[in-house]
Protein backbone atom coordinates (compact mmCIF):
# COMPACT_ATOMS: atom_id res chain seq x y z
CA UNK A 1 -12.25 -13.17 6.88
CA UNK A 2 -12.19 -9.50 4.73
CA UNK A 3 -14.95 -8.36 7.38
CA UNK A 4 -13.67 -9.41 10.67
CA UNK A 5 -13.21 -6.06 12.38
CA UNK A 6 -13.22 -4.01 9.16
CA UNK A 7 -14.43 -0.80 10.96
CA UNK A 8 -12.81 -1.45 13.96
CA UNK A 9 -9.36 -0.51 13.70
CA UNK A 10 -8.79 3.35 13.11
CA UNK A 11 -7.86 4.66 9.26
CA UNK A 12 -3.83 5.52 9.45
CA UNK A 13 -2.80 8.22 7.53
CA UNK A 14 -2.58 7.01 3.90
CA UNK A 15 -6.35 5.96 4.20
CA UNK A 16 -7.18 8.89 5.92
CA UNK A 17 -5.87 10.89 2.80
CA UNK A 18 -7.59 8.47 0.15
CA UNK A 19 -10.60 9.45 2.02
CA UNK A 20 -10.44 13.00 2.04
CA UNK A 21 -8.86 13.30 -1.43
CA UNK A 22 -11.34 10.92 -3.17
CA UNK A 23 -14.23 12.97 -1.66
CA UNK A 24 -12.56 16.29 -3.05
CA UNK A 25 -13.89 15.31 -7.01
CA UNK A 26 -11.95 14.75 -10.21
CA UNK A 27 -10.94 18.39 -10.89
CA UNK A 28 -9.75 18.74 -7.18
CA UNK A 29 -7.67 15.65 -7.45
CA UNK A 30 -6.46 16.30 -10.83
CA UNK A 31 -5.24 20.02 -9.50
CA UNK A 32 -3.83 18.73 -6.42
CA UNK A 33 -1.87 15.65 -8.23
CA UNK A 34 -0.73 17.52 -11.20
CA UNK A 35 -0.03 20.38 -10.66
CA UNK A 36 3.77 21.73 -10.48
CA UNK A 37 5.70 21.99 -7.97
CA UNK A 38 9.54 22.38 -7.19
CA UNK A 39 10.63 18.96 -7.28
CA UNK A 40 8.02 18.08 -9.74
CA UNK A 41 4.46 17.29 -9.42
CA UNK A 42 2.31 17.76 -6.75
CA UNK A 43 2.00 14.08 -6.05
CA UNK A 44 2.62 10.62 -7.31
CA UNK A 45 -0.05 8.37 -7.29
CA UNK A 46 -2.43 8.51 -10.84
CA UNK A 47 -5.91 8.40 -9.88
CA UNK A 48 -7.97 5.65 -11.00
CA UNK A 49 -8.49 4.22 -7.62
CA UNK A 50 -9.29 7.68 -6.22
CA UNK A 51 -11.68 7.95 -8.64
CA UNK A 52 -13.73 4.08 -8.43
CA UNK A 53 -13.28 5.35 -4.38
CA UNK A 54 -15.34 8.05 -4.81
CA UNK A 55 -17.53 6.88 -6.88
CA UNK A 56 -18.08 4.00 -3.93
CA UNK A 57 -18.36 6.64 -1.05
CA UNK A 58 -21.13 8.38 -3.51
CA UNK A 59 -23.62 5.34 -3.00
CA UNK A 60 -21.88 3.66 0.67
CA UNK A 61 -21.15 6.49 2.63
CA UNK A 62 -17.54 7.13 4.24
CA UNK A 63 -17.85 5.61 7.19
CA UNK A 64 -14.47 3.33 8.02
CA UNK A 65 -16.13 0.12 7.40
CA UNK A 66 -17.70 1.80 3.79
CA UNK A 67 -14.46 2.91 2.61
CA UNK A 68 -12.79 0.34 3.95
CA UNK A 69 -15.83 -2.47 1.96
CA UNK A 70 -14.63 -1.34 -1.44
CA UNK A 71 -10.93 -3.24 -0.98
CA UNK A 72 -13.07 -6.41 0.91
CA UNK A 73 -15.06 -6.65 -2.77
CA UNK A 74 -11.70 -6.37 -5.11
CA UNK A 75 -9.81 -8.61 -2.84
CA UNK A 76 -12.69 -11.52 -2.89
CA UNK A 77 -12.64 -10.71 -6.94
CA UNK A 78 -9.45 -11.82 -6.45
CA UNK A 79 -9.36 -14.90 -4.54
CA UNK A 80 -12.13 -16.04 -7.38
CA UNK A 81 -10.22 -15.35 -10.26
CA UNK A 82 -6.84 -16.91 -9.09
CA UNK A 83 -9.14 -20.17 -9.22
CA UNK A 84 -9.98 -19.51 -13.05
CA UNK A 85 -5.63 -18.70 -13.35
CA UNK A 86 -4.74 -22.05 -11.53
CA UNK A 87 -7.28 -24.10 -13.67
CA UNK A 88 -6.00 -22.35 -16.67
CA UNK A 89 -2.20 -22.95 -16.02
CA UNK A 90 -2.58 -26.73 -14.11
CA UNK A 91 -6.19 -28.12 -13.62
CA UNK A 92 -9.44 -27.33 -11.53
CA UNK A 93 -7.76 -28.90 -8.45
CA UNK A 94 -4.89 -26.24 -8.05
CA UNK A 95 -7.31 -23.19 -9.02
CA UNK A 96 -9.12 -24.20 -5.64
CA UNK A 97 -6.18 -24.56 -3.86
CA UNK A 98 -4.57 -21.74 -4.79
CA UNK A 99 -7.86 -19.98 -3.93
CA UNK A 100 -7.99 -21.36 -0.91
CA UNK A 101 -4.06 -19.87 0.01
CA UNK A 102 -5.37 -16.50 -1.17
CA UNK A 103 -7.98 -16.26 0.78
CA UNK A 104 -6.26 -17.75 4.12
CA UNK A 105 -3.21 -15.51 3.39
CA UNK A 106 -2.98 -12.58 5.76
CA UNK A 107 -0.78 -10.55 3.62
CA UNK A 108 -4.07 -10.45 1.10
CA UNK A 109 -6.56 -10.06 3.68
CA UNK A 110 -4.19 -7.09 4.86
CA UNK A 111 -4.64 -4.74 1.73
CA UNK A 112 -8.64 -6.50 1.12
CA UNK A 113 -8.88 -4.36 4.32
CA UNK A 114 -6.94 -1.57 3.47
CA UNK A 115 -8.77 1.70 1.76
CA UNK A 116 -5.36 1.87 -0.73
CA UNK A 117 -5.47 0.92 -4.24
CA UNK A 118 -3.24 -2.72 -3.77
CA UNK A 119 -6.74 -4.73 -4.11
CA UNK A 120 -7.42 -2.99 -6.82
CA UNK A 121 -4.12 -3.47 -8.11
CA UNK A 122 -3.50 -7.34 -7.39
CA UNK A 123 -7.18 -7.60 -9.31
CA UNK A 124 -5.89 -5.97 -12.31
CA UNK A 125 -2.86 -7.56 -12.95
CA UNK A 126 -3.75 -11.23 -11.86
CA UNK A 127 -6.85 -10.47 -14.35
CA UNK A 128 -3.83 -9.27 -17.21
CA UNK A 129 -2.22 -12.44 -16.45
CA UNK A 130 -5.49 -14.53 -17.36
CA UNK A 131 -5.32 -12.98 -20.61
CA UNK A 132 -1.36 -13.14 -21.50
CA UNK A 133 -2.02 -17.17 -20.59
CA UNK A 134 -5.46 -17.63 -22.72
CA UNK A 135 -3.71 -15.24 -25.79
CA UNK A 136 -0.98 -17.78 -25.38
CA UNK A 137 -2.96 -21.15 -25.43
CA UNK A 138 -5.28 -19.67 -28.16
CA UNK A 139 -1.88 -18.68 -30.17
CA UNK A 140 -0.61 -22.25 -29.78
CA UNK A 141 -3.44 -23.60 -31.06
CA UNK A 142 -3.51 -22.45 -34.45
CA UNK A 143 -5.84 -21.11 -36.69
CA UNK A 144 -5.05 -17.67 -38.01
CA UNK A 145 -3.40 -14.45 -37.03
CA UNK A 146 -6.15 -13.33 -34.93
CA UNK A 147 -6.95 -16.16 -32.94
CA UNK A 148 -7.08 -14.63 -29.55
CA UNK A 149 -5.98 -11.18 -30.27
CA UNK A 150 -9.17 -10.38 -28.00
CA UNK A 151 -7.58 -11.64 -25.57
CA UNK A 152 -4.42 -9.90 -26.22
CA UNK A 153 -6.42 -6.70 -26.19
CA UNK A 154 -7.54 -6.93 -23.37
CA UNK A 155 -4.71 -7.80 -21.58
CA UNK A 156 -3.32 -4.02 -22.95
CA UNK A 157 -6.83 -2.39 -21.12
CA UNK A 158 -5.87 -4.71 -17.99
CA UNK A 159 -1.62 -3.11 -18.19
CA UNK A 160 -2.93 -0.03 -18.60
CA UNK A 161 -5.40 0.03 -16.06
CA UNK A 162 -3.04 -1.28 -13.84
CA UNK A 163 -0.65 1.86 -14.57
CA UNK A 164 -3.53 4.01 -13.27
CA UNK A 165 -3.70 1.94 -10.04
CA UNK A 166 0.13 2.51 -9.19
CA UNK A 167 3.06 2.98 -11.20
CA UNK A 168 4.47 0.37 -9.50
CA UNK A 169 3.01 -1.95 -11.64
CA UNK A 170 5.27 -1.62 -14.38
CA UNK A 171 7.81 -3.84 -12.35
CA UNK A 172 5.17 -6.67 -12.62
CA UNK A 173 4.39 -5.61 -15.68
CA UNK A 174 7.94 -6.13 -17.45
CA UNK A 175 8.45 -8.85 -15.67
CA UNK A 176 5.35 -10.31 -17.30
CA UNK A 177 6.32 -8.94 -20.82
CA UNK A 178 9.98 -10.71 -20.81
CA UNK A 179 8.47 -14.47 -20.35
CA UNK A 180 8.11 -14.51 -24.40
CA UNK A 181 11.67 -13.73 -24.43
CA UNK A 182 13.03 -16.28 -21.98
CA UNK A 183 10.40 -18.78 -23.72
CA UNK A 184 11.96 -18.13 -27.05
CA UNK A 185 8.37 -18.07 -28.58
CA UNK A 186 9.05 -15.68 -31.39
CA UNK A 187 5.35 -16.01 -32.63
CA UNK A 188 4.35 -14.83 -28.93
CA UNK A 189 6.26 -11.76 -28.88
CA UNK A 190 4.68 -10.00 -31.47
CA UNK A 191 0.88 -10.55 -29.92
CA UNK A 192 2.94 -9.59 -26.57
CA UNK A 193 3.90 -6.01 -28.37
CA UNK A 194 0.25 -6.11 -29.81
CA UNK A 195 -1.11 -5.94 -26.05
CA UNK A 196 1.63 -3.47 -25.10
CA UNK A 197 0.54 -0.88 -27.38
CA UNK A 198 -2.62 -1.47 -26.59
CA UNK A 199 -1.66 -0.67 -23.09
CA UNK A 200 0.64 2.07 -23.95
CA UNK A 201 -2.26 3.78 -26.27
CA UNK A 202 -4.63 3.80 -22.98
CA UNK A 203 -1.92 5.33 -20.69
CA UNK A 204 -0.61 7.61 -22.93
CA UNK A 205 -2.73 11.00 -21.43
CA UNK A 206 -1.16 10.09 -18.12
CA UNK A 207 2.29 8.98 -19.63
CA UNK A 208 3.17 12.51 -20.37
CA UNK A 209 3.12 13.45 -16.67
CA UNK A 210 5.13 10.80 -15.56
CA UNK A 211 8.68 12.81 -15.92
CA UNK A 212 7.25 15.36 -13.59
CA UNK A 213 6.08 12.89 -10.97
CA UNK A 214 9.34 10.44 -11.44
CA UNK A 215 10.99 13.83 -10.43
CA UNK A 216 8.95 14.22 -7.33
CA UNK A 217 10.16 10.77 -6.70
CA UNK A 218 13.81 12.09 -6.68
CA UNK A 219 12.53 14.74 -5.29
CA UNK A 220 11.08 14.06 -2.10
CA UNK A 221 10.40 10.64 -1.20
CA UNK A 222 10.31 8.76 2.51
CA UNK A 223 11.91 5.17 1.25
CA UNK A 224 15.51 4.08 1.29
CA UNK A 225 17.96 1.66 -0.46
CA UNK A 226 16.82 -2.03 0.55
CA UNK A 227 19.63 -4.17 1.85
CA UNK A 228 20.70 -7.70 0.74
CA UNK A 229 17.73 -9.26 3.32
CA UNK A 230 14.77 -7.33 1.77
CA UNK A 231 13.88 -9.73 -0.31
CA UNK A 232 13.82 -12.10 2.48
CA UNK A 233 11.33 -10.16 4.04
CA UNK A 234 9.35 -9.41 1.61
CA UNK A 235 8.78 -13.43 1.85
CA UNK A 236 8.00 -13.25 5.29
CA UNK A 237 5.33 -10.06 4.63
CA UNK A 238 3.94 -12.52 1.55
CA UNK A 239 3.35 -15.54 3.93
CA UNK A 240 2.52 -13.21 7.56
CA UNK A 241 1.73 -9.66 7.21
CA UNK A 242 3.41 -6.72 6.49
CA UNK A 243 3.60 -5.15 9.72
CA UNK A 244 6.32 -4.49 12.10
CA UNK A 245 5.14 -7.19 14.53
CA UNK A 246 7.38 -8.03 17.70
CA UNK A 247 9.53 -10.47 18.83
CA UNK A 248 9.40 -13.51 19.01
CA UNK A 249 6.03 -13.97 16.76
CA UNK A 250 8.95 -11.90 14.02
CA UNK A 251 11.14 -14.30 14.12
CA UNK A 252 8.77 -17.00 14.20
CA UNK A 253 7.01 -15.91 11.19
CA UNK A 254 10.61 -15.25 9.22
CA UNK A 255 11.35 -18.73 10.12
CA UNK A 256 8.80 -20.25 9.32
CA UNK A 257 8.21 -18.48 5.58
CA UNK A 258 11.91 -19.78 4.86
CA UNK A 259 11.03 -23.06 5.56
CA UNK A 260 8.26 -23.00 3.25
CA UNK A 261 9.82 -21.12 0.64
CA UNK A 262 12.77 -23.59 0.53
CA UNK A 263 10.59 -26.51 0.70
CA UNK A 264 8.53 -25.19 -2.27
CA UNK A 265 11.83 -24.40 -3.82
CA UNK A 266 13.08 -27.97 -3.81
CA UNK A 267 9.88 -29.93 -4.43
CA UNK A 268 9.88 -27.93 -8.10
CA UNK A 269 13.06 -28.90 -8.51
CA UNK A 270 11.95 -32.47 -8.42
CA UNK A 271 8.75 -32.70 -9.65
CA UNK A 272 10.72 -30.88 -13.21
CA UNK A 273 12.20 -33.66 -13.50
CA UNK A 274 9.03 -36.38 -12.96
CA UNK A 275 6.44 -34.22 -14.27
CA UNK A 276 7.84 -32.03 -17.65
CA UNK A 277 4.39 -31.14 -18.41
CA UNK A 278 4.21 -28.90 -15.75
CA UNK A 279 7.42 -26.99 -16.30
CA UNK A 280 6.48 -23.85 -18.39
CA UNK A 281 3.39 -23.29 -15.79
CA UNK A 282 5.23 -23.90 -12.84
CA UNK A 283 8.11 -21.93 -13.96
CA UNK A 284 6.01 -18.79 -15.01
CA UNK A 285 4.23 -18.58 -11.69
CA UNK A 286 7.57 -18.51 -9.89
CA UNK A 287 8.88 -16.27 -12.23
CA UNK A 288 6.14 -13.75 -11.75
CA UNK A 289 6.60 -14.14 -7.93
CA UNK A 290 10.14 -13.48 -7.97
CA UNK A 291 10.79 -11.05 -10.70
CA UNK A 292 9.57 -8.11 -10.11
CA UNK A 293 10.87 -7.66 -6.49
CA UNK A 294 14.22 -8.25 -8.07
CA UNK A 295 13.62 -5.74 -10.29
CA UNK A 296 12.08 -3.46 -8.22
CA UNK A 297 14.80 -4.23 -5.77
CA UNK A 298 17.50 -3.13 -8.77
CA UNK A 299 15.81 0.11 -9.67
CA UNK A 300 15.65 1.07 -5.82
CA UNK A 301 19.88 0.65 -5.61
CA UNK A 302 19.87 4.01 -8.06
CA UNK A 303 16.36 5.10 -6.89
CA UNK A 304 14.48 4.06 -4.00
CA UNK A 305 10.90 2.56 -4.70
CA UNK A 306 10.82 -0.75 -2.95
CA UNK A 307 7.48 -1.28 -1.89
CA UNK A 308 5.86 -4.70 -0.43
CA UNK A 309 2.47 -3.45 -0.48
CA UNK A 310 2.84 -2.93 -4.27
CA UNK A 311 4.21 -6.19 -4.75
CA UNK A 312 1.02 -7.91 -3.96
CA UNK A 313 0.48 -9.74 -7.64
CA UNK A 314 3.97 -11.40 -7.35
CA UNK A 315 2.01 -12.93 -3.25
CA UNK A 316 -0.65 -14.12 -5.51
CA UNK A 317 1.83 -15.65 -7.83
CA UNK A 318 3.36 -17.75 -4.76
CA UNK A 319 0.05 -18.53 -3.64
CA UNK A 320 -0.66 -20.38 -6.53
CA UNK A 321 2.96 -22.09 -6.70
CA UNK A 322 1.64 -23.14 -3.30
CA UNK A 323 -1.68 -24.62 -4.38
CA UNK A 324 0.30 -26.50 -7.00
CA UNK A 325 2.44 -27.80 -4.00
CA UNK A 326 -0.68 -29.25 -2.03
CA UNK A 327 -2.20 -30.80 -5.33
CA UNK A 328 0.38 -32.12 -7.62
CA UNK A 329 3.86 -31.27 -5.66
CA UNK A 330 4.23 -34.98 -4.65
CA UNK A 331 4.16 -34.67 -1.28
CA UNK A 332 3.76 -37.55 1.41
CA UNK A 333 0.88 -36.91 3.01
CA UNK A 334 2.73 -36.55 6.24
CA UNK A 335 4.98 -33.39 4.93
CA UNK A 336 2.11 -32.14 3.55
CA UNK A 337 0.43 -31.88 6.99
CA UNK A 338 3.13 -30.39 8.57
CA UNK A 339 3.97 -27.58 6.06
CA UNK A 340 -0.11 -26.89 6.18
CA UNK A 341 0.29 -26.94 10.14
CA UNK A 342 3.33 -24.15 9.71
CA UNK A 343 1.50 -22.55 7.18
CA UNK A 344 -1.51 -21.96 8.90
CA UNK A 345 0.36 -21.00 12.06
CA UNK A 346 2.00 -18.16 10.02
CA UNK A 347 -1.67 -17.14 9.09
CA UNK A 348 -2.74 -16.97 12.17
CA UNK A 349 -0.08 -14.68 13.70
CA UNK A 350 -0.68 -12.29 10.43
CA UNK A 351 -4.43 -12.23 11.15
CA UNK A 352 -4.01 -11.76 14.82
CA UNK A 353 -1.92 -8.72 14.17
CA UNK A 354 -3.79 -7.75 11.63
CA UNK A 355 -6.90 -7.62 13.37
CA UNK A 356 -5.91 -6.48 16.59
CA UNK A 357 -3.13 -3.71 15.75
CA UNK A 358 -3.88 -0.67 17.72
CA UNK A 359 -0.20 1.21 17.32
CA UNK A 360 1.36 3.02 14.77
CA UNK A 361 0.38 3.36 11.91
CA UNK A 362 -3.19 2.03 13.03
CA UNK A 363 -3.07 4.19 16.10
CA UNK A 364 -6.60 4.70 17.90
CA UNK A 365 -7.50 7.87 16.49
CA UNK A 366 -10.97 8.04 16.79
CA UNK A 367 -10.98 7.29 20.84
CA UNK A 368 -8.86 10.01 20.81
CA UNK A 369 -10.76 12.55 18.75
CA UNK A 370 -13.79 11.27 20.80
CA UNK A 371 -11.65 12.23 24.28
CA UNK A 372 -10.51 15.87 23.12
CA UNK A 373 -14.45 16.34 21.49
CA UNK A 374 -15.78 15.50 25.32
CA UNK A 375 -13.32 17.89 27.07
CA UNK A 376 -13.31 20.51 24.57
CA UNK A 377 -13.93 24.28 25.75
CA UNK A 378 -14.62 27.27 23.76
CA UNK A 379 -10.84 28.24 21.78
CA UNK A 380 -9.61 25.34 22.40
CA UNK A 381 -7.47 24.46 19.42
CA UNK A 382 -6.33 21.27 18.25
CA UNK A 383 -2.25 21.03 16.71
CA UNK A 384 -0.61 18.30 15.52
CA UNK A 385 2.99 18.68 14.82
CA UNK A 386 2.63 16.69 11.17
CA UNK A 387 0.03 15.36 8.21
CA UNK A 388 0.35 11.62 10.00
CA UNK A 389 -1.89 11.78 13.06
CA UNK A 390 -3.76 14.89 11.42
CA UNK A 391 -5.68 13.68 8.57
CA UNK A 392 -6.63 11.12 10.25
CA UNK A 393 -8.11 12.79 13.01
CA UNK A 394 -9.65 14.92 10.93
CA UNK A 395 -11.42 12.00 8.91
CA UNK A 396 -13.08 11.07 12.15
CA UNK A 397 -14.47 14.79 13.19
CA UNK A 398 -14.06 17.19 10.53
CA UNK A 399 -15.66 19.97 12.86
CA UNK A 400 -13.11 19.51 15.27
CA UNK A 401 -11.21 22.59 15.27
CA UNK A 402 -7.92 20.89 14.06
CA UNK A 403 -4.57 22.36 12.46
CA UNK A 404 -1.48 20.37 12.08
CA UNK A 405 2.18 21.80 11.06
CA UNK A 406 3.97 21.53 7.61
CA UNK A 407 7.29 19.50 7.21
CA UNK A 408 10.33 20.74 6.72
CA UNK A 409 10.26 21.91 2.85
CA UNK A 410 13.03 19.68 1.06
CA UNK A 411 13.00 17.11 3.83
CA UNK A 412 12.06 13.32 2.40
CA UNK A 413 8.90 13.73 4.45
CA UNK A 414 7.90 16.26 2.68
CA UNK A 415 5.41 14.65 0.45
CA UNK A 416 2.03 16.73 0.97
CA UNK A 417 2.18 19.85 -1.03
CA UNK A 418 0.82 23.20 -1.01
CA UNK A 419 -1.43 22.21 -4.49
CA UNK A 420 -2.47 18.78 -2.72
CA UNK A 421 -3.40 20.69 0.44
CA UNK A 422 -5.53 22.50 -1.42
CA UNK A 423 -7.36 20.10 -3.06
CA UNK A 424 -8.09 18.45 0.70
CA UNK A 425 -9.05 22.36 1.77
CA UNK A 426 -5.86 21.61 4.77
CA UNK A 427 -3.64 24.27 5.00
CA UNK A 428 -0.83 23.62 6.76
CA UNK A 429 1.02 25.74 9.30
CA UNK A 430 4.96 26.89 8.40
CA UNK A 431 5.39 26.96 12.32
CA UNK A 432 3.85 26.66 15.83
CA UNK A 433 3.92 30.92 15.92
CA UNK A 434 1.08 30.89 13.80
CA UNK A 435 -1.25 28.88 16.04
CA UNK A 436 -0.79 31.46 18.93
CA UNK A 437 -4.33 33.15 19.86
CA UNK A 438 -5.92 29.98 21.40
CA UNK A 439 -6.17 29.70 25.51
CA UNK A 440 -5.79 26.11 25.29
CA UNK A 441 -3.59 23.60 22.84
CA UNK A 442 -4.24 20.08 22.60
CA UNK A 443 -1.07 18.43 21.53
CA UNK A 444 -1.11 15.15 19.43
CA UNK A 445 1.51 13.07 18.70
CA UNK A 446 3.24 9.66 18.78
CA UNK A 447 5.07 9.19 22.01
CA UNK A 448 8.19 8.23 20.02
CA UNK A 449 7.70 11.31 17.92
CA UNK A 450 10.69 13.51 19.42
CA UNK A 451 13.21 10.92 19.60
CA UNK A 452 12.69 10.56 15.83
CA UNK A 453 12.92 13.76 14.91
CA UNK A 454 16.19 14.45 16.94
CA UNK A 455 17.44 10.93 15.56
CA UNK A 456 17.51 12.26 12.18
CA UNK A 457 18.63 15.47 12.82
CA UNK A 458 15.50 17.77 12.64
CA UNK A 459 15.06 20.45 15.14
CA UNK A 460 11.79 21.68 14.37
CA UNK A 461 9.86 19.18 16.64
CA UNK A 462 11.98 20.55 19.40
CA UNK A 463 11.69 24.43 18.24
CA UNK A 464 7.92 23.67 18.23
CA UNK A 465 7.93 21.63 21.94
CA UNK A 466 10.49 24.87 23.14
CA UNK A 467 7.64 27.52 21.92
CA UNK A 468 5.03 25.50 23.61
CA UNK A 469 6.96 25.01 26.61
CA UNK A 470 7.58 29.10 26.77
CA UNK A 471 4.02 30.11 26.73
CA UNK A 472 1.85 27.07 27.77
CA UNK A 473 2.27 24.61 30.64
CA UNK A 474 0.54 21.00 30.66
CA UNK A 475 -2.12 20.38 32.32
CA UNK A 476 -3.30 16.39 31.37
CA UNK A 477 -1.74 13.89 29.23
CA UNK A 478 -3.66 11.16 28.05
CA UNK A 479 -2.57 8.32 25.97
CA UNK A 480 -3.82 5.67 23.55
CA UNK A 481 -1.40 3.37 23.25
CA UNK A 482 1.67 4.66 21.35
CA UNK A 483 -0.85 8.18 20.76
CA UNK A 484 -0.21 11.09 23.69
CA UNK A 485 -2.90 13.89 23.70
CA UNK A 486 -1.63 16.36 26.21
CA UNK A 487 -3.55 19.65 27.01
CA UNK A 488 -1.56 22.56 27.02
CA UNK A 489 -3.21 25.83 29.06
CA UNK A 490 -1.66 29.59 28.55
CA UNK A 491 0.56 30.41 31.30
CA UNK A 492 -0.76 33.73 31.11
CA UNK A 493 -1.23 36.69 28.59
CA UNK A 494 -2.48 34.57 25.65
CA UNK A 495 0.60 34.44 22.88
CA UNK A 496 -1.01 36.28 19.87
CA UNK A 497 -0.22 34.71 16.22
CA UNK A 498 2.94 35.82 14.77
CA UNK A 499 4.91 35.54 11.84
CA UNK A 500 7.27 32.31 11.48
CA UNK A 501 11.32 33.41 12.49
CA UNK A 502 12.18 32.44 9.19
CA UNK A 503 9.97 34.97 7.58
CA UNK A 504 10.87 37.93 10.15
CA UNK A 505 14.53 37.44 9.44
């Protein structure tokens, strides 16, 4: 299911970038990451995904499908070792089943397909959860101080590999380190701090930079306060996709994750009561799938960092509550049928869209690049008016003559800087002046691209259409999908490069 079309849809801009960043080298990434900037660091992602990436691409190549392989491997790790987590927490029966959900669930098969660190990040923490429960059971069952502190320790490596995934993970994380409190297992907390130092001692060279990138954070960052309904669709991304798909398969998939969530909700509730053994298991796994949104959606009230993508290990944590459901939940077999037959109804609207989608983000690039290569004439010059349909365009012909312009310095969009432009060797341009010089423009953008800007109050996609318009006419439009290429041809005296206004005033 990780395969089906895994080369087929186009790389959107945050692959696009993994891509060209991994292939830059450690010392490139490290410059173009860390380095300062106003606002703080250059960027805010650490790099050990970057780094297994291009490691990969080293030995597989960089085409889409290659890149893309790397996420299909982590997220099949994964569906494999939630098995060994449900056997460990219930019995052999709810591993499979749990497995099973993973592996149906569209939300997984979404970042398994994705060339992003989230595999790689669900891997590492469901594998830090194995060890926090075997630490546990090997604590309870006697025998000396350090009985299972391997297993502590390597739940520490896991945490703090994790924290060089995404930073994010420290949501899951705490979440994860609180059960011994709310268990009030006094001899667990201590083998819990135990693993945390361990984890703290691995993250520590990377720790020191986190002020700086928090402060980029602040700084410049895209995401907003989530309302009172995010976490009800984050629910809806865990059991569809997280995509913006339309109406009515929205609704329908909204709907339908409620009804399973509630369903789930209240079968716990009695099963607690007829079956006590499985109360600490049952309630951990929900815990873990519904504390760190919470958290996550707390910090984001004072700071904004809610992200579904990196909530992926709190999915994997429902999808085992879920296998628990279909094996020991109680169910009549007839309710059981028809939550399956909802459940695998919201699967198949996530994998439709997520196989098919051919819009933004996902937008098809590469027939485009291949459309502007095929008409291309001598000058000819390539501009796109920001980073998001650049890089990726630029993935799929590098010799392309291609520039793209810089966003507005300050503005939340502003997340590429000059150090990480470097380190990809993609300069951007302050303004559309600078491109002047070229008999022929191709312009790419997304056809909703100037309402946006003018939504939120920017002017300089309209300052850059308004010198276009001036010294260029259009000549042919062509568009894929929600992705217009229009050909621009000098109206007469080529416009020579000049300086940006703000820089001659």
């Amino acid at each position: 299911m990780r395969l089906i079309n895994l080369g087929g849809r186009s790389l959107w801009y945050d692959e696009a970038f993994a891509v060209l960043f991994s292939a830059s080298g450690l010392d490139r990434m490290l410059y173009g990451t860390l380095t300062p900037v106003a606002g703080g660091a250059s960027d805010i992602h650490p790099l050990l995904y970057y780094g297994t990436l291009n490691l990969w691409m080293s030995v597989f190549g960089q085409s889409p499908a290659s890149v893309r392989l790397w996420s299909v491997v982590l997220g099949v790790a994964t569906v494999g070792l939630i098995a060994v987590l449900g056997r460990d927490l219930f019995d052999s029966r709810t591993g499979l089943a749990a497995a099973l959900v993973t592996a149906l669930a569209s939300f997984h098969v979404q970042y398994s397909q994705e060339t992003r660190m989230y595999a790689l990040l669900g891997l590492l923490l469901l594998a830090a959860t194995v060890c926090f429960v075997r630490g546990s059971r090997a604590l309870s069952a006697g025998g000396g101080w350090r009985r299972g502190l391997g297993w502590w320790g390597a739940f520490g490596v896991l945490a703090g590999l994790a924290m060089y995934t995404q930073q994010l993970a420290a949501f899951y994380l705490a979440a994860l380190g609180m059960t011994p409190l709310l268990a009030r297992r006094r001899d667990l907390m201590g083998r819990a701090l135990f693993g945390t130092a361990v984890a703290v001692l691995i993250y520590l060279p990377w720790l020191v930079n986190l002020p700086s990138q928090f402060e980029k954070v602040r700084s410049y960052y895209w995401l907003k306060p989530p309302n009172i309904a995010q976490p009800l669709l984050t629910a809806r991304s865990f059991l569809v996709v997280n995509l913006d798909i339309p109406a009515p398969a929205s609704m329908i998939g909204f709907l339908g994750a409620l009804f399973i969530a509630l369903f789930l909700l209240v079968q716990i509730m009695v099963m607690l009561r007829r079956r006590p053994s499985d109360r600490h298991p049952l309630l951990f796994s929900l815990w873990l799938a519904a504390a760190p949104p919470a958290l996550m959606w707390l910090a984001s009230q004072a700071q904004p960092v809610y992200l579904e993508r990196a909530l992926l290990p709190s999915a994997l944590m429902l999808y085992l509550a879920l296998g628990w459901l279909f094996t020991c939940g109680g169910l009549p077999r007839p309710v059981a049928v028809v939550i399956a037959a909802v459940g695998l109804g919201l699967v198949g609207i996530g994998l439709y869209y997520q196989y098919t989608w051919a819009t933004f983000p996902n937008a098809p690039f590469q027939p485009a690049v291949a459309f502007i290569r095929q008409n291309l004439a001598s000058g000819d010059v390539v501009l796109h008016p920001n980073k998001l349909t650049a890089l990726p365009m630029i993935y799929y012909d590098r010799d392309l003559p291609q520039r793209y312009l810089a966003d507005r310095p300050g503005s939340p969009e502003d997340t590429l800087a000059l150090p990480t432009q470097e380190a990809l060797g993609l300069l951007a341009d302050s303004c559309i002046q600078l491109v002047g010089g070229a008999p022929r423009l191709w312009w790419v953008t997304f056809d909703f691209a100037e309402r946006q800007y003018a939504d939120a109050g920017r002017t300089e996609f309209a300052a850059a259409l308004e010198w276009l318009r001036a010294h260029y006419r259009p000549a042919e439009t062509r568009t894929f999908n929600d992705l217009q290429v229009t050909l621009w041809v000098a109206r007469g005296a080529i416009p020579p490069p000049q300086a940006c206004p703000a820089e001659r005033s």
